[in-house]
N, C-alpha and C. Protein backbone atom coordinates (compact mmCIF):
# COMPACT_ATOMS: atom_id res chain seq x y z
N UNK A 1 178.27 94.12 75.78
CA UNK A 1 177.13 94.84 75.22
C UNK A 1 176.70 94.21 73.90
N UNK A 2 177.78 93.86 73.04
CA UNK A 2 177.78 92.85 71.97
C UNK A 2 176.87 91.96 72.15
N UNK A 3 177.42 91.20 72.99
CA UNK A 3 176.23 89.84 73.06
C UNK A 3 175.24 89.82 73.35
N UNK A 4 174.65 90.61 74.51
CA UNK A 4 173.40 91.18 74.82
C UNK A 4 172.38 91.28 73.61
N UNK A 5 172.95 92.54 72.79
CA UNK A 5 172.21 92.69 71.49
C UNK A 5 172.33 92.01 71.05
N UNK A 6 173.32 90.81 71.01
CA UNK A 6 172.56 89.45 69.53
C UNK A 6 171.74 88.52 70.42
N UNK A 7 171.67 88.48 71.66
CA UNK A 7 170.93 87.53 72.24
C UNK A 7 169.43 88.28 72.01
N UNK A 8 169.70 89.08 71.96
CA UNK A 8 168.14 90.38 72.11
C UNK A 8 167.53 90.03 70.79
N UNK A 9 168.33 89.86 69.55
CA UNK A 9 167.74 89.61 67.66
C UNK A 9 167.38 88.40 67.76
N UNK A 10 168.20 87.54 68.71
CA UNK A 10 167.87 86.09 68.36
C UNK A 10 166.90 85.72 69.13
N UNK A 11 166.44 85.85 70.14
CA UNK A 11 165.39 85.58 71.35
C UNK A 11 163.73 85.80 70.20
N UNK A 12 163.21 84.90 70.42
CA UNK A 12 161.86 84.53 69.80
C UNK A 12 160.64 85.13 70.72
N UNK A 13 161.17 85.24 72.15
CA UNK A 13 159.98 86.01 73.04
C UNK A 13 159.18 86.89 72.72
N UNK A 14 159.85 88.00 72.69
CA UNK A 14 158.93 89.18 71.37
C UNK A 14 158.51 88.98 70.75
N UNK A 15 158.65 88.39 69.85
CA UNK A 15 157.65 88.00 68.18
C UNK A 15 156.36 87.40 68.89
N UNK A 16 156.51 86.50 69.98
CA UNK A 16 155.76 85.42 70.19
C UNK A 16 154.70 86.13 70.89
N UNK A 17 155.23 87.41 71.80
CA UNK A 17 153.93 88.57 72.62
C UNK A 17 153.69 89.03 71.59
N UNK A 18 154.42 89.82 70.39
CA UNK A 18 153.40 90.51 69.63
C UNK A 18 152.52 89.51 69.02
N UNK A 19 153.01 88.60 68.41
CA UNK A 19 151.70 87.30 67.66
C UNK A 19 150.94 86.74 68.73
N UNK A 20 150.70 86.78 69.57
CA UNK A 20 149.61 86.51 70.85
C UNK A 20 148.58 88.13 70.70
N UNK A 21 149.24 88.91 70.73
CA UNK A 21 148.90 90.27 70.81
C UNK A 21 147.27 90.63 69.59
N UNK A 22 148.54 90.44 68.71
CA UNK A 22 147.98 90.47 67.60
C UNK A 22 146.51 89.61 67.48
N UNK A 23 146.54 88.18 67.69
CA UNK A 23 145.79 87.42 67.80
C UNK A 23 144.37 88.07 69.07
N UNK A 24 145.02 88.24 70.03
CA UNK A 24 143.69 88.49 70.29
C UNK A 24 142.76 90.03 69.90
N UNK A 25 143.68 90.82 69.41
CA UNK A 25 143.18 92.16 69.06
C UNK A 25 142.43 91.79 67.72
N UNK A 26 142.12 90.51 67.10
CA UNK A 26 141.45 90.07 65.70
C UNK A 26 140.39 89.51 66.42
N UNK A 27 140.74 89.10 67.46
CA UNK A 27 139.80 88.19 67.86
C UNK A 27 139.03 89.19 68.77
N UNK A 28 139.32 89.84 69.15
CA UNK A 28 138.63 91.49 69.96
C UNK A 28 137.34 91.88 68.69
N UNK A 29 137.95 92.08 67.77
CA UNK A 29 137.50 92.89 66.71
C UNK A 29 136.55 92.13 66.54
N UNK A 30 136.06 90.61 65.97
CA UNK A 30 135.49 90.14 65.43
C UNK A 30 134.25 89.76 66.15
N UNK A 31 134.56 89.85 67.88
CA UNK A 31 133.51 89.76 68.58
C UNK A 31 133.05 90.82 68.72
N UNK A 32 133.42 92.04 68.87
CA UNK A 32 132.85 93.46 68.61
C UNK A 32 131.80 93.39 67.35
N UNK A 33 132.68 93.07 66.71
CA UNK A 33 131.67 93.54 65.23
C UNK A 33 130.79 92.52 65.29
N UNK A 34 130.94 91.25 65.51
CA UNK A 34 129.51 90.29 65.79
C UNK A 34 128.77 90.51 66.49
N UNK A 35 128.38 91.41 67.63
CA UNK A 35 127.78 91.84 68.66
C UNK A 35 126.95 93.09 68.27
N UNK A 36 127.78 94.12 67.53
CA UNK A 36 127.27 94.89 66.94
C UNK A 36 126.27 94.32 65.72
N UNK A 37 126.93 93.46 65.06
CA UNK A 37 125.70 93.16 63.99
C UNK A 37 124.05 92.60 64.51
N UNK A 38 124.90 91.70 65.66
CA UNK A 38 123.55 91.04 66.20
C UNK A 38 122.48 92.14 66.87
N UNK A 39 123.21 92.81 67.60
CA UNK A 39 122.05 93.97 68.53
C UNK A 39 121.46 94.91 67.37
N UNK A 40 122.39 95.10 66.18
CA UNK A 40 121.29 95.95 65.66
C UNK A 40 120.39 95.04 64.79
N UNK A 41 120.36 94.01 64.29
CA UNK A 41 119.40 92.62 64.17
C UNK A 41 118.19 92.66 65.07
N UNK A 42 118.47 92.27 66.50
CA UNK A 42 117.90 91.70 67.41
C UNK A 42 117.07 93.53 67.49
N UNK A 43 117.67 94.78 67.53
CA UNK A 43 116.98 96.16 67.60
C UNK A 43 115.39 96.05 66.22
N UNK A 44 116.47 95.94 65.26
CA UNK A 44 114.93 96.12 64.22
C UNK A 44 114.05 95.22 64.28
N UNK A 45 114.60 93.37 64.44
CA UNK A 45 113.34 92.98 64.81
C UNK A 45 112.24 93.25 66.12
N UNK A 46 112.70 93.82 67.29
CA UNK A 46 111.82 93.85 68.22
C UNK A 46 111.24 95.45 67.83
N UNK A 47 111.94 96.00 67.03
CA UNK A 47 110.91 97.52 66.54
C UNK A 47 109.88 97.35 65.84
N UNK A 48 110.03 96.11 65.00
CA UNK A 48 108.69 95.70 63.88
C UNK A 48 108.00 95.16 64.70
N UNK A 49 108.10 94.56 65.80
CA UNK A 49 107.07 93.66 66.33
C UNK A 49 106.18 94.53 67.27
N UNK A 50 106.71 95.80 68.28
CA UNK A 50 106.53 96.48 68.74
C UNK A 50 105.69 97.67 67.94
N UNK A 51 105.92 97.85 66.79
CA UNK A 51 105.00 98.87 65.68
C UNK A 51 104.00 97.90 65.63
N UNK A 52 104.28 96.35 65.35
CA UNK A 52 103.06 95.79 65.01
C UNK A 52 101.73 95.56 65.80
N UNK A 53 101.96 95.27 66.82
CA UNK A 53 101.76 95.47 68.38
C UNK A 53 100.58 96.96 68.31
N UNK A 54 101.16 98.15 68.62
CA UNK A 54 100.73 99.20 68.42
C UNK A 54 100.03 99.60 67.51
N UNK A 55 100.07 98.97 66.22
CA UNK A 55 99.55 99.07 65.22
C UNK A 55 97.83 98.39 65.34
N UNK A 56 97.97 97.02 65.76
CA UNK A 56 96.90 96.40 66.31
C UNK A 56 95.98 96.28 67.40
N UNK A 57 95.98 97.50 68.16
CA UNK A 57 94.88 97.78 68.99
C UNK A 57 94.02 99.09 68.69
């Protein structure tokens, strides 16, 4: 049972799923929030153009 548990502290596998893990849950985030920034970008400009539009007939 001894050895088990030190093979279990010493084994690098774990660290290596959570730092994969980790990595892509930053990398989740950052495309979220870039997506979000862009659509609400890409939202107000097609609202000004669309008022402008309307505005001009």
């Amino acid at each position: 049972m001894k050895s088990t548990f030190v093979r279990f502290i010493r084994s690098e596998n774990g660290a290596t799923a959570i730092e994969y893990g980790l990595i892509t849950a930053l990398i989740s985030a950052a495309i979220i929030g870039g997506g979000l920034t862009l659509g609400n970008t890409i939202n107000s400009t097609l609202s000004g153009t669309a008022e402008h539009l309307q505005n001009s007939q």
